[in-house]
PDB file of N, CA and C in Angstrom:
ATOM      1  N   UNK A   1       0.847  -1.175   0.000  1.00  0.00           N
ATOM      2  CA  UNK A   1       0.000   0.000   0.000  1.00  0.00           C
ATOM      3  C   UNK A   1       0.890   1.236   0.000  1.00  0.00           C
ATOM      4  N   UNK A   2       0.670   2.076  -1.363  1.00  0.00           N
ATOM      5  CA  UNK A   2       1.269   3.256  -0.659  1.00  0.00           C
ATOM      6  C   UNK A   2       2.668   3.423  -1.150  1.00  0.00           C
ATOM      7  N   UNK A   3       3.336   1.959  -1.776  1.00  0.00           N
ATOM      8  CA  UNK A   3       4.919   2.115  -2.318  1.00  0.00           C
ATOM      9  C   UNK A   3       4.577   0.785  -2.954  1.00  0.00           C
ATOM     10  N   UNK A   4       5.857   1.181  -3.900  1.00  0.00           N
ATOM     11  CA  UNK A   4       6.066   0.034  -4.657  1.00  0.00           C
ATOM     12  C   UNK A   4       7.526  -0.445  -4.869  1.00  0.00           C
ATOM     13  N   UNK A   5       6.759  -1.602  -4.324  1.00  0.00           N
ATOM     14  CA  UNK A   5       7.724  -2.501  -4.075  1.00  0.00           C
ATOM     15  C   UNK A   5       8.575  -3.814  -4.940  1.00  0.00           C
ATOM     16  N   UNK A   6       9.413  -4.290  -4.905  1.00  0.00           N
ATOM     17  CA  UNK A   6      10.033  -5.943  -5.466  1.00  0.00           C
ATOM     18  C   UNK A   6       9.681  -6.781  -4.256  1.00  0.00           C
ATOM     19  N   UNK A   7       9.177  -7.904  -4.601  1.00  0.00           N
ATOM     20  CA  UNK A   7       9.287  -9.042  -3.364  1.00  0.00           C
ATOM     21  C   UNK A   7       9.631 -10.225  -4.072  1.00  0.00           C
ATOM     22  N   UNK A   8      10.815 -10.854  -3.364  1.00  0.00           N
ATOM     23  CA  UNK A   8      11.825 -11.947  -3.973  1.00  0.00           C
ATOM     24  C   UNK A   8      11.180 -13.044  -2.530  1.00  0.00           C
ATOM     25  N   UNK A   9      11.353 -14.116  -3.205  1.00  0.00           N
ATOM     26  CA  UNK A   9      11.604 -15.898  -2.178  1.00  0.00           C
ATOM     27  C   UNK A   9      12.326 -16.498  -3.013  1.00  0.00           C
ATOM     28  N   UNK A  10      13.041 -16.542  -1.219  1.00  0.00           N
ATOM     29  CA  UNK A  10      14.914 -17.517  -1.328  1.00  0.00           C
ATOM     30  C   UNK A  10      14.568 -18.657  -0.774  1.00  0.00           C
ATOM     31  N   UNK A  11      14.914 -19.839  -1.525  1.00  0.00           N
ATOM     32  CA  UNK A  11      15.002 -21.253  -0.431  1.00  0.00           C
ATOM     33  C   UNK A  11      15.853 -21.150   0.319  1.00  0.00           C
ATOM     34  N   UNK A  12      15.887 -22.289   1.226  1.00  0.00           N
ATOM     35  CA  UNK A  12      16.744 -22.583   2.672  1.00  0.00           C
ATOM     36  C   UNK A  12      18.086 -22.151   2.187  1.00  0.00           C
ATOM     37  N   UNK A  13      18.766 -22.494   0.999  1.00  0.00           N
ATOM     38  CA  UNK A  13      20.037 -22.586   0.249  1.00  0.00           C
ATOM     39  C   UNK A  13      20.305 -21.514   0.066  1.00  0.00           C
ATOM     40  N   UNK A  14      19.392 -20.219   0.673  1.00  0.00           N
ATOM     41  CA  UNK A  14      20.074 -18.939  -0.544  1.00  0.00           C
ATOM     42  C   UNK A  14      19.587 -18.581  -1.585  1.00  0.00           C
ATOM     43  N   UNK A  15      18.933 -19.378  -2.175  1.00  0.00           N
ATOM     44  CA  UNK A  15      18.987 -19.384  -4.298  1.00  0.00           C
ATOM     45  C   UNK A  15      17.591 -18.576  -4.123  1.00  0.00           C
ATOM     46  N   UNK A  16      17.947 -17.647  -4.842  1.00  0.00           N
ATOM     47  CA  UNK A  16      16.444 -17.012  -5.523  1.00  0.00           C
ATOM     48  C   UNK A  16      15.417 -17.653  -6.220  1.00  0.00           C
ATOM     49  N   UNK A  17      13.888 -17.879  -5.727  1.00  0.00           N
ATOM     50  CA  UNK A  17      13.069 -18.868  -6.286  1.00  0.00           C
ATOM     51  C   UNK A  17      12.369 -18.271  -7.201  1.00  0.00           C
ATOM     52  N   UNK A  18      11.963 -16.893  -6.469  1.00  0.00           N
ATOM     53  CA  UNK A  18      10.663 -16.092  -7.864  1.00  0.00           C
ATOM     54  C   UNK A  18      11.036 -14.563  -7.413  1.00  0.00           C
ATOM     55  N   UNK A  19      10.578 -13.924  -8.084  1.00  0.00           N
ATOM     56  CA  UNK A  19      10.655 -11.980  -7.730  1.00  0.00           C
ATOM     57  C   UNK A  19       9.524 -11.387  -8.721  1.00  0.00           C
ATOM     58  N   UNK A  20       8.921 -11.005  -7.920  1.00  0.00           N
ATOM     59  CA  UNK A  20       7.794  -9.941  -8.706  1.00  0.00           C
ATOM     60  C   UNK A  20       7.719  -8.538  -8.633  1.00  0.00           C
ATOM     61  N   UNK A  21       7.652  -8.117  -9.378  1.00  0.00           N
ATOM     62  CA  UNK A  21       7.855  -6.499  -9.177  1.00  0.00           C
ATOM     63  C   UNK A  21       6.935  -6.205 -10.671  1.00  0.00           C
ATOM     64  N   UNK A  22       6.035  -5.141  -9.778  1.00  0.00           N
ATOM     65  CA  UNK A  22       4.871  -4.460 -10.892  1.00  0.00           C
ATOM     66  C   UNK A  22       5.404  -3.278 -10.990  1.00  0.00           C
ATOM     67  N   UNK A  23       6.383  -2.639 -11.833  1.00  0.00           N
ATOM     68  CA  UNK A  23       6.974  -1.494 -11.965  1.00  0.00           C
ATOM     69  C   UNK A  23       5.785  -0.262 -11.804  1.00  0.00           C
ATOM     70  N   UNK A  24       6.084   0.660 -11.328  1.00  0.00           N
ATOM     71  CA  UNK A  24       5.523   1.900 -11.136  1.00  0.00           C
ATOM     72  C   UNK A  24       3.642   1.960 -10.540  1.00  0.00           C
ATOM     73  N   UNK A  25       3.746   0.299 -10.421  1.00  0.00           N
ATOM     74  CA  UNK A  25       2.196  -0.091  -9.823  1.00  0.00           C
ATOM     75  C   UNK A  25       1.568  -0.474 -10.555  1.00  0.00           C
ATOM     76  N   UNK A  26       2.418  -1.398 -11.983  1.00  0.00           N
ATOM     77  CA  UNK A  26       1.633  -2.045 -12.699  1.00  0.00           C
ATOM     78  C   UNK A  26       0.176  -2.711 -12.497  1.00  0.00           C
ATOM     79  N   UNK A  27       0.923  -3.639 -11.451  1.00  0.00           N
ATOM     80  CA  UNK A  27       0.032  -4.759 -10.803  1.00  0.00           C
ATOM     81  C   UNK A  27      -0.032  -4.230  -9.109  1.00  0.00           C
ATOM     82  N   UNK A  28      -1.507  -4.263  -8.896  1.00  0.00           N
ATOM     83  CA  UNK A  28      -1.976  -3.960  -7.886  1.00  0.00           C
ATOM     84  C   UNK A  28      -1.689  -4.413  -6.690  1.00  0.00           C
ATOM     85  N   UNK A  29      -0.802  -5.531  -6.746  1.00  0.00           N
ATOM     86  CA  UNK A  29      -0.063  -6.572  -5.421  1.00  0.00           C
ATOM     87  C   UNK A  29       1.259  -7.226  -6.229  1.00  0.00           C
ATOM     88  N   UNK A  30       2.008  -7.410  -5.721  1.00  0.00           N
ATOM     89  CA  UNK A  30       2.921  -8.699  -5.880  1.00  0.00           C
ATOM     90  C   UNK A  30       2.754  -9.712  -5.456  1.00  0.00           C
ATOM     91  N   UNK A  31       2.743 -10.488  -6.173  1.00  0.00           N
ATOM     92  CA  UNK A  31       2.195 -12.588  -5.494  1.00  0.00           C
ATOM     93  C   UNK A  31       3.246 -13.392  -5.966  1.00  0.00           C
ATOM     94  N   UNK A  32       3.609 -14.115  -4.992  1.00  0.00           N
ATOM     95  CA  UNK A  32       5.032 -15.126  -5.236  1.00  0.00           C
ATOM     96  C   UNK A  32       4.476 -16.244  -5.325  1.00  0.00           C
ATOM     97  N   UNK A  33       4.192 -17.532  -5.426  1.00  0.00           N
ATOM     98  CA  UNK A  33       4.047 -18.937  -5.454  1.00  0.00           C
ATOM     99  C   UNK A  33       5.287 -19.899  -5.341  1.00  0.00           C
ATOM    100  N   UNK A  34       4.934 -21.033  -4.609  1.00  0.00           N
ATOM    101  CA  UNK A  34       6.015 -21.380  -5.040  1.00  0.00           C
ATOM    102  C   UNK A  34       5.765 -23.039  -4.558  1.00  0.00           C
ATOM    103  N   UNK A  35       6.412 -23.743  -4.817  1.00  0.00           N
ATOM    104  CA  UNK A  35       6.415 -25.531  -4.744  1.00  0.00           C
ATOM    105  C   UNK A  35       7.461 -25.920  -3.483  1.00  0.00           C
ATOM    106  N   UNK A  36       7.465 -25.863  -2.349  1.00  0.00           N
ATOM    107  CA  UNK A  36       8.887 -26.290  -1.901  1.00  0.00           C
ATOM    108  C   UNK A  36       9.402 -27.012  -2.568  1.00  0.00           C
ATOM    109  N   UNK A  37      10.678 -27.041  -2.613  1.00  0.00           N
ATOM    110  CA  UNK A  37      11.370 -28.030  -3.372  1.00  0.00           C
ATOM    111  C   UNK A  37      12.352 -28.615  -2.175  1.00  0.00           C
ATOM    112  N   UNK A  38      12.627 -27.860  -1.107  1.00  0.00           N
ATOM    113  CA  UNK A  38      13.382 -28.473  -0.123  1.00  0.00           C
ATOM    114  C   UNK A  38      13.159 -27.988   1.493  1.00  0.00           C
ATOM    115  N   UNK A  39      13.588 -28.622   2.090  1.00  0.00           N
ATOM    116  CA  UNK A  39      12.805 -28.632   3.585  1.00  0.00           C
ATOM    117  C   UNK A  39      13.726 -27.219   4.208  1.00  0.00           C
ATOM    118  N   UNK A  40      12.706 -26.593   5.068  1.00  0.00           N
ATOM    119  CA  UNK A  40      13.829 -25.970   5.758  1.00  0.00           C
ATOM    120  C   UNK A  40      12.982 -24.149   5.769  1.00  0.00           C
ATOM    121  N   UNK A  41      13.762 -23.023   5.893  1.00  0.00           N
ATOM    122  CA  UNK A  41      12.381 -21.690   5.934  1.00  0.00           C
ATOM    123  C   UNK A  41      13.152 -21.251   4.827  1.00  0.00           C
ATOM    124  N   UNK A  42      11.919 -20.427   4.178  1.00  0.00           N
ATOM    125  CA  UNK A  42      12.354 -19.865   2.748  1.00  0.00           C
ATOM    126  C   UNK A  42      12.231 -18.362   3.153  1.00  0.00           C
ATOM    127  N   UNK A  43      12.499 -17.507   2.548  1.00  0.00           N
ATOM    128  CA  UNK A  43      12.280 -16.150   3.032  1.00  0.00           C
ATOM    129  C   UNK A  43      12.045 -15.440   2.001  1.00  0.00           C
ATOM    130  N   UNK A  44      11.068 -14.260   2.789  1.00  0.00           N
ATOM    131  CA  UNK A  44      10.612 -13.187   1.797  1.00  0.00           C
ATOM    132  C   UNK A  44      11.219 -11.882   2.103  1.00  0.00           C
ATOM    133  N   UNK A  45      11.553 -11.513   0.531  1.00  0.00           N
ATOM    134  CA  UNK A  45      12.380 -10.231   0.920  1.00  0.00           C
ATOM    135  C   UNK A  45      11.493  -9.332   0.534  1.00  0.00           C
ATOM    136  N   UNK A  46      11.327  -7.719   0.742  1.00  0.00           N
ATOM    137  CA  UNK A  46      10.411  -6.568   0.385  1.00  0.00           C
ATOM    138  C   UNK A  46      11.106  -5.719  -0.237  1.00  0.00           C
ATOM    139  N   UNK A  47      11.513  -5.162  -0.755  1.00  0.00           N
ATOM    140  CA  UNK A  47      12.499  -4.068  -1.054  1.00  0.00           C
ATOM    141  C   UNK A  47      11.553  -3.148  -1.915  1.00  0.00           C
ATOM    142  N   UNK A  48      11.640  -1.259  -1.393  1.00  0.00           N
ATOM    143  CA  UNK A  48      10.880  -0.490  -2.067  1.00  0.00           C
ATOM    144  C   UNK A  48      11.943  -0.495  -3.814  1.00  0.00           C
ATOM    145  N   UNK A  49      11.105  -0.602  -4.584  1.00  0.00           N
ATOM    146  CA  UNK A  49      11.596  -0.033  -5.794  1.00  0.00           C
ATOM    147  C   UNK A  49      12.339   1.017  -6.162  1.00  0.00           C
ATOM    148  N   UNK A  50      13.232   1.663  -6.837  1.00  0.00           N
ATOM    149  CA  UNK A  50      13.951   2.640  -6.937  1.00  0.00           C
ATOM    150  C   UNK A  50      15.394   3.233  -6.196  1.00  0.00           C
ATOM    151  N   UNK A  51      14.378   4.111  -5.254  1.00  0.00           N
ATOM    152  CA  UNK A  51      14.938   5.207  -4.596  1.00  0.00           C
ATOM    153  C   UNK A  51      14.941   4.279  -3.053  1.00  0.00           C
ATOM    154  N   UNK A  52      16.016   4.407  -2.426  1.00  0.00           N
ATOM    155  CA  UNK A  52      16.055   3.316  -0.989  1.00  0.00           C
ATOM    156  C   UNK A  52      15.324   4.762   0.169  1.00  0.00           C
ATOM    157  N   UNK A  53      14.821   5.947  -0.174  1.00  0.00           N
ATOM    158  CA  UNK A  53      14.570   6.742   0.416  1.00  0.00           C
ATOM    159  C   UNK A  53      13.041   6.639   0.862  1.00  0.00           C
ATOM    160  N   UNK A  54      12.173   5.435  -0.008  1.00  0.00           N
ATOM    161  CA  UNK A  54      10.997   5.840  -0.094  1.00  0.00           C
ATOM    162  C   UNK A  54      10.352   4.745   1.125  1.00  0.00           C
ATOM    163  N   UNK A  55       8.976   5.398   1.510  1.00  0.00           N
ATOM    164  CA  UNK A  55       8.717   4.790   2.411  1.00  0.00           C
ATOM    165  C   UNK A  55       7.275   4.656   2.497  1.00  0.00           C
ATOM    166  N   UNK A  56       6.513   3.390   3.280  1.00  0.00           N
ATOM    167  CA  UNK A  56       5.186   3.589   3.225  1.00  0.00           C
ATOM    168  C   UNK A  56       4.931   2.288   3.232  1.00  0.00           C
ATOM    169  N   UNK A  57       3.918   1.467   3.331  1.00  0.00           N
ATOM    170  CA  UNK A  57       3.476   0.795   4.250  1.00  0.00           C
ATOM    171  C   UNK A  57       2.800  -1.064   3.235  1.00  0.00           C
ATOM    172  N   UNK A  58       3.482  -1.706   4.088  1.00  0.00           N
ATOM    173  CA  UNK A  58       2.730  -2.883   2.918  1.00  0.00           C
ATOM    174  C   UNK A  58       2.474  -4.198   3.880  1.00  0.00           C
ATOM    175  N   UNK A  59       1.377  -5.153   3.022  1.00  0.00           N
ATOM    176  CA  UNK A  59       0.873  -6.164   4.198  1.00  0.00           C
ATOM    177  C   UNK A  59       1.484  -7.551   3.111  1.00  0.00           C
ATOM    178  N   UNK A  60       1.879  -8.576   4.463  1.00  0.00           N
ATOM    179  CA  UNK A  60       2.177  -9.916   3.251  1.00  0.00           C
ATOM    180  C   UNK A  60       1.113 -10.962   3.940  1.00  0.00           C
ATOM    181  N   UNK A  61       0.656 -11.821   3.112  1.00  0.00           N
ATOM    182  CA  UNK A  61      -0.493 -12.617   3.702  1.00  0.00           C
ATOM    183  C   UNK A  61      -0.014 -14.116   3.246  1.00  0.00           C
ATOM    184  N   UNK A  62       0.289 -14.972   3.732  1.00  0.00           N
ATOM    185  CA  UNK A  62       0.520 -16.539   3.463  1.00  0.00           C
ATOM    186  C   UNK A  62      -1.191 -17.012   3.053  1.00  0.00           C
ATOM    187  N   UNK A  63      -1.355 -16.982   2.250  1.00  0.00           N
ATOM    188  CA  UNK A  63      -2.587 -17.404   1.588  1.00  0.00           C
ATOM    189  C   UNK A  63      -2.695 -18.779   1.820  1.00  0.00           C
ATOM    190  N   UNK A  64      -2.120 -19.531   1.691  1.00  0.00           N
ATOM    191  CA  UNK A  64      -2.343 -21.290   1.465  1.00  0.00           C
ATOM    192  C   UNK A  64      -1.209 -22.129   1.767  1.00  0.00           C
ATOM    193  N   UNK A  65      -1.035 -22.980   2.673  1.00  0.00           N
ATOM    194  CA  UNK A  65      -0.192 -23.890   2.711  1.00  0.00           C
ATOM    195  C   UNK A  65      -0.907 -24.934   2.459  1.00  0.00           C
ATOM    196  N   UNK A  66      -0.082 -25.969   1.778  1.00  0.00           N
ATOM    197  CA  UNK A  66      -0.349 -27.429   1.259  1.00  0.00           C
ATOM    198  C   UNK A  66       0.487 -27.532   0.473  1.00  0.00           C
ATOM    199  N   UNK A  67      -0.025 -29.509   0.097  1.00  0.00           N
ATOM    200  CA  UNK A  67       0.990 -30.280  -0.705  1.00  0.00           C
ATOM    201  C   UNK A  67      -0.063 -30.075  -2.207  1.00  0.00           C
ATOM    202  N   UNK A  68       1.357 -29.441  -2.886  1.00  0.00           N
ATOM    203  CA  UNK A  68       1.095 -29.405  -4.051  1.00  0.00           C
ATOM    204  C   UNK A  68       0.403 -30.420  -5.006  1.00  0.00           C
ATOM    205  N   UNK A  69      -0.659 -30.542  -6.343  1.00  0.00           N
ATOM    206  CA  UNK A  69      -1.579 -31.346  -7.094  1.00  0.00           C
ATOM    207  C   UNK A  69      -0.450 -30.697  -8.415  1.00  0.00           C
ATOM    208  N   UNK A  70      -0.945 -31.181  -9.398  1.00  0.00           N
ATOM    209  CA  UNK A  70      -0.072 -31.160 -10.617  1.00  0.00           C
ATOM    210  C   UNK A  70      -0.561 -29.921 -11.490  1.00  0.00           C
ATOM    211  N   UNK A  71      -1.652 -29.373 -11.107  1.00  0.00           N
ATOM    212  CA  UNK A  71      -1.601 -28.023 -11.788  1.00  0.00           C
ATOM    213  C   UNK A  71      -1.377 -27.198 -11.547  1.00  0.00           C
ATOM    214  N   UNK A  72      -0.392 -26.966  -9.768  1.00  0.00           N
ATOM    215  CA  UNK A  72       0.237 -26.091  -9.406  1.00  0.00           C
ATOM    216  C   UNK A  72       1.418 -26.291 -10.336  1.00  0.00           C
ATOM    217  N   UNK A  73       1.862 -26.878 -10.514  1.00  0.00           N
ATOM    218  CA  UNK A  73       3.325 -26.858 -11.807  1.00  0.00           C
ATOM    219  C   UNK A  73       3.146 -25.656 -12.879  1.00  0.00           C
ATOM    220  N   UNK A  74       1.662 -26.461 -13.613  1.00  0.00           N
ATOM    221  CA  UNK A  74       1.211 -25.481 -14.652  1.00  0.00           C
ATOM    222  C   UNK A  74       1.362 -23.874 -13.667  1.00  0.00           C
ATOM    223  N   UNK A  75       0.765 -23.435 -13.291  1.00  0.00           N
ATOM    224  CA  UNK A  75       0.098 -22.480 -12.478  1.00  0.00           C
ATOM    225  C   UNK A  75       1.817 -21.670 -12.311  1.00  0.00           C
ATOM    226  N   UNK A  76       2.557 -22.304 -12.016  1.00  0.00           N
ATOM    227  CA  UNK A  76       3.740 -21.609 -11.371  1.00  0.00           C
ATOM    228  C   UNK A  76       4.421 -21.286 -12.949  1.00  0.00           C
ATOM    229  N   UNK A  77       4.638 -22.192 -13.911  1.00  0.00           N
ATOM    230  CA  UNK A  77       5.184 -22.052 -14.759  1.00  0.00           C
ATOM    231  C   UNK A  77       4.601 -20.358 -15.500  1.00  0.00           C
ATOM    232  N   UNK A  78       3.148 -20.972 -15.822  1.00  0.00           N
ATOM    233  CA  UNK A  78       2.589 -19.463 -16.235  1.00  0.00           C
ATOM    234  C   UNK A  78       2.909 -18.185 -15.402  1.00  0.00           C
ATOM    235  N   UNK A  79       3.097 -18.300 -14.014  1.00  0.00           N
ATOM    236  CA  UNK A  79       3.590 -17.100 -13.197  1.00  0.00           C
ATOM    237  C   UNK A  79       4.707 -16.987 -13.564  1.00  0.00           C
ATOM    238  N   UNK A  80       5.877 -17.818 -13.892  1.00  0.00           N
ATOM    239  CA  UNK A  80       7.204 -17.704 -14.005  1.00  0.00           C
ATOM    240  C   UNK A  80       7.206 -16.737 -15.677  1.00  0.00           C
ATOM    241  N   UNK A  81       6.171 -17.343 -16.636  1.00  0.00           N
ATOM    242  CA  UNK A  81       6.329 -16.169 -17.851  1.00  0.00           C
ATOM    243  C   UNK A  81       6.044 -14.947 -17.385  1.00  0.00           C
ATOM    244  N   UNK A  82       5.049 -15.209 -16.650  1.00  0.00           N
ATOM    245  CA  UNK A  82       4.326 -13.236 -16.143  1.00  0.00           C
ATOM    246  C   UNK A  82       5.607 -12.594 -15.665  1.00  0.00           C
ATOM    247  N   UNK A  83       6.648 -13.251 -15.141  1.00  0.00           N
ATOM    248  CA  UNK A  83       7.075 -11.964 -13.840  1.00  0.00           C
ATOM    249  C   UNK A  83       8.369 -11.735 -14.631  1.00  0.00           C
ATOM    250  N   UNK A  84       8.742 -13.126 -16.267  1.00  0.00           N
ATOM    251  CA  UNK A  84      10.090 -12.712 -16.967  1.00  0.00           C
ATOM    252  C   UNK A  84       9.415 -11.603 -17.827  1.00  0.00           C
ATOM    253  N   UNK A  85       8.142 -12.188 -18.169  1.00  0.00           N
ATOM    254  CA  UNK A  85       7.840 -11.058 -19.421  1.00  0.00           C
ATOM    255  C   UNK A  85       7.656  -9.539 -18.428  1.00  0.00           C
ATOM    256  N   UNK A  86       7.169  -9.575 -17.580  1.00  0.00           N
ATOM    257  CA  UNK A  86       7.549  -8.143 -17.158  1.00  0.00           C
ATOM    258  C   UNK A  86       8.752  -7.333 -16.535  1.00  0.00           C
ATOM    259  N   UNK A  87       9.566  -7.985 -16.230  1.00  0.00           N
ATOM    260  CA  UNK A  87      11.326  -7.831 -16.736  1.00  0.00           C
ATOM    261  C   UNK A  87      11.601  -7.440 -17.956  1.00  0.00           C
ATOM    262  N   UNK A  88      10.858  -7.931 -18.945  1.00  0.00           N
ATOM    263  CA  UNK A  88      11.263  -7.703 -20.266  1.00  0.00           C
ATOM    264  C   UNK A  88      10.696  -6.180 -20.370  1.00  0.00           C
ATOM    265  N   UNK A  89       9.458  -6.233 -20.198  1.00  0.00           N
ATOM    266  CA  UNK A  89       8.403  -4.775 -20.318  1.00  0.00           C
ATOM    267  C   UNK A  89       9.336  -3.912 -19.677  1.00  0.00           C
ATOM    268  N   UNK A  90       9.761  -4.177 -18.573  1.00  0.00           N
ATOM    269  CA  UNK A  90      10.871  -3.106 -17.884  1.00  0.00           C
ATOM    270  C   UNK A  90      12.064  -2.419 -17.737  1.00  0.00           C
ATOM    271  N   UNK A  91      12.314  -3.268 -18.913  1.00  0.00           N
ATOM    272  CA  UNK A  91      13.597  -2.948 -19.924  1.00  0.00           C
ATOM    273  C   UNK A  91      13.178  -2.493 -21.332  1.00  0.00           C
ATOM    274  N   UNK A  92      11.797  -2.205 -21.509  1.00  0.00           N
ATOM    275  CA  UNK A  92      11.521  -2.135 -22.863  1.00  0.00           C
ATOM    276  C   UNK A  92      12.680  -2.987 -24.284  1.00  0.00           C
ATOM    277  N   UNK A  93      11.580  -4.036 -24.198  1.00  0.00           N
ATOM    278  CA  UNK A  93      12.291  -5.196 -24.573  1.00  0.00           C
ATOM    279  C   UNK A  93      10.872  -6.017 -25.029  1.00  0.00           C
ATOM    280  N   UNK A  94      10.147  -5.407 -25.624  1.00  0.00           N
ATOM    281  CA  UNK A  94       8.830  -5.784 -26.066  1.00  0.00           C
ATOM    282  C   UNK A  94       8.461  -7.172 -26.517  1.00  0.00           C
ATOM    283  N   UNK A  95       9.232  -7.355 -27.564  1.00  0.00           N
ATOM    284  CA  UNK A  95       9.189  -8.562 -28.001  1.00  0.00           C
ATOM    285  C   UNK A  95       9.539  -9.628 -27.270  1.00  0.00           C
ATOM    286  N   UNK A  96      10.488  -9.889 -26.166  1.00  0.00           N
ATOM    287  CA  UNK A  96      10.985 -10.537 -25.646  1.00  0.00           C
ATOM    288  C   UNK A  96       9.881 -10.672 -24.236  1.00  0.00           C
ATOM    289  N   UNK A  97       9.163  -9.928 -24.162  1.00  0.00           N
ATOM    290  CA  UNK A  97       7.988  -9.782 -23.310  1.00  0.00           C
ATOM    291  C   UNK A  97       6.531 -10.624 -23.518  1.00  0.00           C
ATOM    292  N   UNK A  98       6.762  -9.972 -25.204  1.00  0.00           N
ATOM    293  CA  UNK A  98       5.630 -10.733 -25.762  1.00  0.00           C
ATOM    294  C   UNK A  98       5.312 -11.705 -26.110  1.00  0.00           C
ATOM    295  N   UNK A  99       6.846 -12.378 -26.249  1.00  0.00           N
ATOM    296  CA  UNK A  99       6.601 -14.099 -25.992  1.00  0.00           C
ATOM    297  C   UNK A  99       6.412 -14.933 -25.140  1.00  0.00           C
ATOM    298  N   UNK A 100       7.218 -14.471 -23.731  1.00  0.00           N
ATOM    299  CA  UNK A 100       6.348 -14.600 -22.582  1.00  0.00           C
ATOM    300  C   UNK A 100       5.279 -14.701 -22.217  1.00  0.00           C
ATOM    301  N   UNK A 101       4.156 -13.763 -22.671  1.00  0.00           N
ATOM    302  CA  UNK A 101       3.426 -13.674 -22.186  1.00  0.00           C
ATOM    303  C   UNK A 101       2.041 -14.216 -22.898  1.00  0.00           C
ATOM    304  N   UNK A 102       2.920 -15.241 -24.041  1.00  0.00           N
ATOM    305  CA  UNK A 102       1.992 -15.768 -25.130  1.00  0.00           C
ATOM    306  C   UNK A 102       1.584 -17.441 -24.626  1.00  0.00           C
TER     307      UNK A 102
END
């Protein structure tokens, strides 16, 4: 609410799993998903966009825990085009967006 933000999830290991960022408030929330793939706490990072000066206020909600069914695969994969193709959009890099998001 109020800023806009990047929000990244790291597995137990460190490794970056997903990052969403709706540049300039594309997208009305950022939503991460994700499959554990290994045991252990994963973490969510917040970081305001831009300027490290900016400030203002945001909520994170764990929507759902459970063991994944097989169209969470699908489901994540299609999130995984959304959040490259808008990397791409954010580099104005259109085409490379638009296949993504095909």
């Amino acid at each position: 609410k109020n800023i806009d933000v990047i929000v990244s999830l790291f597995a137990p290991d460190r490794k970056l799993v997903v990052e969403m960022d709706g540049k300039n408030g594309s997208l009305w929330r950022e939503m991460v998903s994700c499959i554990a793939e290994k045991d252990g706490l994963y973490r969510i990072e917040i970081k305001a966009y831009g300027a490290n000066d900016q400030s203002g206020t945001y909520a994170v909600k764990l929507a759902e825990m459970r063991k994944s069914v097989p169209f969470d695969r699908k489901r994540l994969t299609a999130e995984s085009h959304l959040s490259i193709g808008i990397n791409f959009d954010n580099q104005s890099k259109y085409r490379e967006a638009a296949q993504e998001y095909e």
